[in-house]
Protein backbone atom coordinates (compact mmCIF):
# COMPACT_ATOMS: atom_id res chain seq x y z
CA UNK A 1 118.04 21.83 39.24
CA UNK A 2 119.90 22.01 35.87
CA UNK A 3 117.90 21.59 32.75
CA UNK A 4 119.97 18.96 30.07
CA UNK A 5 119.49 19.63 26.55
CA UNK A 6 120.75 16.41 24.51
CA UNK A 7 121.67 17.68 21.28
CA UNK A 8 122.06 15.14 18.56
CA UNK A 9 123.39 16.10 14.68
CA UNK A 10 121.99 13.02 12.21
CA UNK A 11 122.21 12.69 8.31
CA UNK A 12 120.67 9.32 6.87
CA UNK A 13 120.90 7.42 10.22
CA UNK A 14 117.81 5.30 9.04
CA UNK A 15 119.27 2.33 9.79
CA UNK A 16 121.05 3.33 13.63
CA UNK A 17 118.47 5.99 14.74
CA UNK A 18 116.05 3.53 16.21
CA UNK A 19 118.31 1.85 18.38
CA UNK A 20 120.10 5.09 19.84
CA UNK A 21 116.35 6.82 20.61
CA UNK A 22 115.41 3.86 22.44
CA UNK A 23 118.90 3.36 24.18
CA UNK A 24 118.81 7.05 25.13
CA UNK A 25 115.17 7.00 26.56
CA UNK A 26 115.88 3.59 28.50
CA UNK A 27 119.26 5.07 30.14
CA UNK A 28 117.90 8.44 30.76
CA UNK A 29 117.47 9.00 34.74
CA UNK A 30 113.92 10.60 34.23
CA UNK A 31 114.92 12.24 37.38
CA UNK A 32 115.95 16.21 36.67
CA UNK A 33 114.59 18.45 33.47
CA UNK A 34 115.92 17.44 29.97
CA UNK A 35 115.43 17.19 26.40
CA UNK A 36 116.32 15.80 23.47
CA UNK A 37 117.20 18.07 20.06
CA UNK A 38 117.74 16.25 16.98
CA UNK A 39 119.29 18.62 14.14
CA UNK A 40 119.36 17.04 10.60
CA UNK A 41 121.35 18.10 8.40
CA UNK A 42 119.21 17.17 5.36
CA UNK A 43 118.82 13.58 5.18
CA UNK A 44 117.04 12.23 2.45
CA UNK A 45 116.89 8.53 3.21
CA UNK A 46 113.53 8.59 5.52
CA UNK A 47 115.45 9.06 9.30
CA UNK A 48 113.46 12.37 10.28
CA UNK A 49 109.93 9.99 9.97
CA UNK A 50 111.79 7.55 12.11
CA UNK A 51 112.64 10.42 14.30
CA UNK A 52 108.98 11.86 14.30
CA UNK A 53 107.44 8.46 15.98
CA UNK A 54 109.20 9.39 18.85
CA UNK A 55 107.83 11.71 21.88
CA UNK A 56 109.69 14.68 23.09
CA UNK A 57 111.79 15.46 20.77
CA UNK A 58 113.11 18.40 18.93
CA UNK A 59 113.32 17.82 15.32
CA UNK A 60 115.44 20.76 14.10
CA UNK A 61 116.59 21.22 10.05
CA UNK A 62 119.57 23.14 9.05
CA UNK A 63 122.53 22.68 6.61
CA UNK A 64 124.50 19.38 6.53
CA UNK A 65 127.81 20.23 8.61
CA UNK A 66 128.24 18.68 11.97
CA UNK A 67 129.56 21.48 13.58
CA UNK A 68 126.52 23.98 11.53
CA UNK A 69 124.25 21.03 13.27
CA UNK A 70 125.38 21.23 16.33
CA UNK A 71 125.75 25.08 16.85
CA UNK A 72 122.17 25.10 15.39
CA UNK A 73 121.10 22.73 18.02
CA UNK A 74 122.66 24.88 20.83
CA UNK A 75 120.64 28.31 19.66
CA UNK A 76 117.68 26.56 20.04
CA UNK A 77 118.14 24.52 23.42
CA UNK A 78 116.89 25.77 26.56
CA UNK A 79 118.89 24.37 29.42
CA UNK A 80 121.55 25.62 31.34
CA UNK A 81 123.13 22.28 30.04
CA UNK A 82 124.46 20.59 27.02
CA UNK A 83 125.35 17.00 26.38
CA UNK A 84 126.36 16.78 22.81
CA UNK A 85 126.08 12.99 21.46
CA UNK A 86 126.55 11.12 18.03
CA UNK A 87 123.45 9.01 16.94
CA UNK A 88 125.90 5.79 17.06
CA UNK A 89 127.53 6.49 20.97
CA UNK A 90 125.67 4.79 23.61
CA UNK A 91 125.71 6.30 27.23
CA UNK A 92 125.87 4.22 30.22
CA UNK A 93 122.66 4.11 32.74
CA UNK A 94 121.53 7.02 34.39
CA UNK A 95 124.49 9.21 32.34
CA UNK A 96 122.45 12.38 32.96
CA UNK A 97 122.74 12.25 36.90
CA UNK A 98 126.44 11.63 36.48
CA UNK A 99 126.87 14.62 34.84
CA UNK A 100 124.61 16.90 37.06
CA UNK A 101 126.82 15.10 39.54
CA UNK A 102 130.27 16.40 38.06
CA UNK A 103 128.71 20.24 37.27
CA UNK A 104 127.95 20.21 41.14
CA UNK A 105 131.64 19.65 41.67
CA UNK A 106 132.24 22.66 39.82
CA UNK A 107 133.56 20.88 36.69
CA UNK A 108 131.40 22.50 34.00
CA UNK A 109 132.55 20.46 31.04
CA UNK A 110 133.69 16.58 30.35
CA UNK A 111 133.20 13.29 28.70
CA UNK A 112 133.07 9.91 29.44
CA UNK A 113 135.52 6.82 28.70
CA UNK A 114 134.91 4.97 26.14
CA UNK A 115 134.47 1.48 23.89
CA UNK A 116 134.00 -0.16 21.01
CA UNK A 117 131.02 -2.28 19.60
CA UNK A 118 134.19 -4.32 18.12
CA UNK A 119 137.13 -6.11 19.55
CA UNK A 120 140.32 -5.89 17.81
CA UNK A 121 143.56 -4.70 19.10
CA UNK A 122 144.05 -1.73 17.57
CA UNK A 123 140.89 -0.86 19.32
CA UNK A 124 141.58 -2.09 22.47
CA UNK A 125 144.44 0.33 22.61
CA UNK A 126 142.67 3.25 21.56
CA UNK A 127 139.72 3.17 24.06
CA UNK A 128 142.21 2.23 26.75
CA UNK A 129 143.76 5.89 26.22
CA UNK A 130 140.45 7.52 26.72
CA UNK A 131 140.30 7.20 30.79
CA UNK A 132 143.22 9.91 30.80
CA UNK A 133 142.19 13.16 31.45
CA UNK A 134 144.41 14.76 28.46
CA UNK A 135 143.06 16.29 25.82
CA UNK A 136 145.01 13.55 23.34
CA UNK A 137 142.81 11.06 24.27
CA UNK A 138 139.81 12.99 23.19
CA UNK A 139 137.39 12.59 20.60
CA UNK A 140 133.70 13.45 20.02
CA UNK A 141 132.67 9.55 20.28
CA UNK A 142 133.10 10.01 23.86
CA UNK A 143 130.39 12.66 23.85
CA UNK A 144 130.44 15.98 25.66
CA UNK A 145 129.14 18.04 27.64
CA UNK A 146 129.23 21.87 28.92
CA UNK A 147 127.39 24.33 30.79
CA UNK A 148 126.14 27.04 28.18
CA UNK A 149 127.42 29.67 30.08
CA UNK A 150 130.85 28.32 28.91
CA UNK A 151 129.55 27.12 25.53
CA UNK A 152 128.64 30.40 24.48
CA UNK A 153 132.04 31.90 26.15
CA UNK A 154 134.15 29.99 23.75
CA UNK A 155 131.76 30.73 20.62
CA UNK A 156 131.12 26.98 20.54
CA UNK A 157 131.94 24.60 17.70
CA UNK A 158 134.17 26.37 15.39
CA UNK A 159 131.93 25.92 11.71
CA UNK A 160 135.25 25.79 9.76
CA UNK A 161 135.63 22.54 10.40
CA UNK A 162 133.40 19.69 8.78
CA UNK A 163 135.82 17.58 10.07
CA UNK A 164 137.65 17.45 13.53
CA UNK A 165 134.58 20.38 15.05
CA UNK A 166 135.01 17.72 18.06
CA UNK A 167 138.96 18.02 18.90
CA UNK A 168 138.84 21.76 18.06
CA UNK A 169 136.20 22.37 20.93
CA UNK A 170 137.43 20.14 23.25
CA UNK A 171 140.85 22.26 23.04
CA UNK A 172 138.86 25.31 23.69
CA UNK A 173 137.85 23.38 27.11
CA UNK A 174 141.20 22.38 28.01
CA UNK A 175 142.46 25.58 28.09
CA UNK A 176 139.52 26.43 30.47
CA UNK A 177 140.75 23.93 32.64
CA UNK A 178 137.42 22.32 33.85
CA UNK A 179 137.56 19.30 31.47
CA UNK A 180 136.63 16.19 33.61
CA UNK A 181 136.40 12.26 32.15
CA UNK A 182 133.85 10.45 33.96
CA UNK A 183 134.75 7.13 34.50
CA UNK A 184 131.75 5.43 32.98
CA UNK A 185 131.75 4.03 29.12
CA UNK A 186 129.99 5.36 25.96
CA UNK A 187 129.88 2.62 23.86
CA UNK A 188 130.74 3.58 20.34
CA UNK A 189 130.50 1.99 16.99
CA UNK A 190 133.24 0.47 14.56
CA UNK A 191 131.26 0.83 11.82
CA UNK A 192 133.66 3.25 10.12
CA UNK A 193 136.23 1.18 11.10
CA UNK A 194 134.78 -1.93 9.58
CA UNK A 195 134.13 -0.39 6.44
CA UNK A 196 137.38 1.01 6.16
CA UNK A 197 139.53 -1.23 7.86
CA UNK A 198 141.08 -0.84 10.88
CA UNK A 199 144.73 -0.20 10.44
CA UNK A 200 144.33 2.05 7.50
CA UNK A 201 141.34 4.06 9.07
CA UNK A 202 143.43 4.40 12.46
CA UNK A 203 146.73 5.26 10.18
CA UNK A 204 144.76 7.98 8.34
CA UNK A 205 143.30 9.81 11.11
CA UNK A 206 146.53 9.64 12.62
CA UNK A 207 148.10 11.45 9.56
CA UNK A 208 145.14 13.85 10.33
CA UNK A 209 145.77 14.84 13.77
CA UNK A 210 149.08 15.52 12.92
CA UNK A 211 148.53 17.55 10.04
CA UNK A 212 146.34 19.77 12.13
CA UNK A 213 149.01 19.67 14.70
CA UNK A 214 151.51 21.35 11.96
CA UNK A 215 148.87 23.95 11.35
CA UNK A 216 146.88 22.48 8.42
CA UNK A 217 143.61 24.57 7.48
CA UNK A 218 140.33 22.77 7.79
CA UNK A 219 139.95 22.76 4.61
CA UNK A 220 142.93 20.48 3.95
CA UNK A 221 141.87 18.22 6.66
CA UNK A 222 138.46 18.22 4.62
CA UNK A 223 140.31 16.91 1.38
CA UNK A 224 142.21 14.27 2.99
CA UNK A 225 139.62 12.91 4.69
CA UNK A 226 137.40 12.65 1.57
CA UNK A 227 140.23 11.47 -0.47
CA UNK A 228 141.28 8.83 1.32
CA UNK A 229 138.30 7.73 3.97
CA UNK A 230 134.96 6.06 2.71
């Protein structure tokens, strides 16, 4: 029976990290091995007390960088599994026997569909596009997961990247052809949406995706994100 290590990056989730821990431990099958890894990237607004009220968990420090965090998290995991989730992604019910179910079919890495907390067109759209299994319709708010085995064959999340670490991997997978989309939903929040607004957040990561596209460095895509996203 496979082992799942849930391997979660936070910095100053105060405010979302109760509702994800008790989301995750409600939904969780209970069934086959698993734990959960939190990695914190140095959060200084009170979310790793939050985190220590909790049973079971891994709390795991390390330098603020998603893809450092994540990498970090990986090291230190011990099952043959990893399902790599934001703090504000919600998996459906019993998510961790459909993806023991999907690694039995010999698919060692995948994602499922997902939503928004929000409804607005724009939106609707968007998460419509993620029940295609192309690698276009990606992102890391639809989670992830991958045997380790093939983690550690692709040298995992590329650290270059403080932005986009998500689309880079799931590339990687692609061309390993055993990516999978599970036709479940992870239901995501808007809030970056919200606070940015939805056109001009959805225009500007557009304008990133194609900038990486036409061979943009990470560290470009790092400027223009902190230029012109909140």
């Amino acid at each position: 029976m496979n082992k799942i290590s849930i391997i979660i990056p936070i910095f100053n989730e105060v405010n979302a990290i109760d509702r994800f821990l008790e989301h995750l431990y409600t939904s969780i099958s209970k069934t086959i091995p698993y734990e959960i890894i939190i990695v914190d990237g140095g959060s200084t607004d009170g979310s790793q007390n939050k985190v220590k009220k909790y049973p079971n968990i891994v709390l795991f420090n390390t330098e603020k960088g998603r893809a450092k965090q994540l990498n970090a998290g990986a090291k230190i995991a011990t099952g043959s599994l990893f399902y790599f989730l934001h703090c504000d992604s919600f998996p459906p019910e019993n998510f961790d026997l459909d993806i023991i179910a999907q690694i039995r079919k010999e698919n060692k890495a995948g994602c499922f569909r997902m939503k928004f907390d929000f409804a607005h067109p724009v939106l609707l759209v968007s998460q419509w596009f993620t029940r295609f299994n192309f690698s276009s319709c990606r992102g890391g708010d639809q989670s992830l997961f991958v045997t380790k085995k093939l983690f550690t064959e692709i040298d995992g999340y590329d650290e270059q990247f403080t932005i986009y670490e998500d689309n880079e991997i799931i590339k990687k997978l692609y061309d390993k052809k055993h990516f999978t989309v599970i036709p479940k939903y992870v239901i995501t929040s808007a809030r970056k949406y919200q606070k940015n607004g939805v056109y001009r957040l959805q225009y500007h990561f557009t304008i990133i995706h194609l900038k990486r596209r036409l061979g943009h460095s990470a560290e470009g895509l790092l400027r223009y994100y902190k230029k012109n996203i909140k």
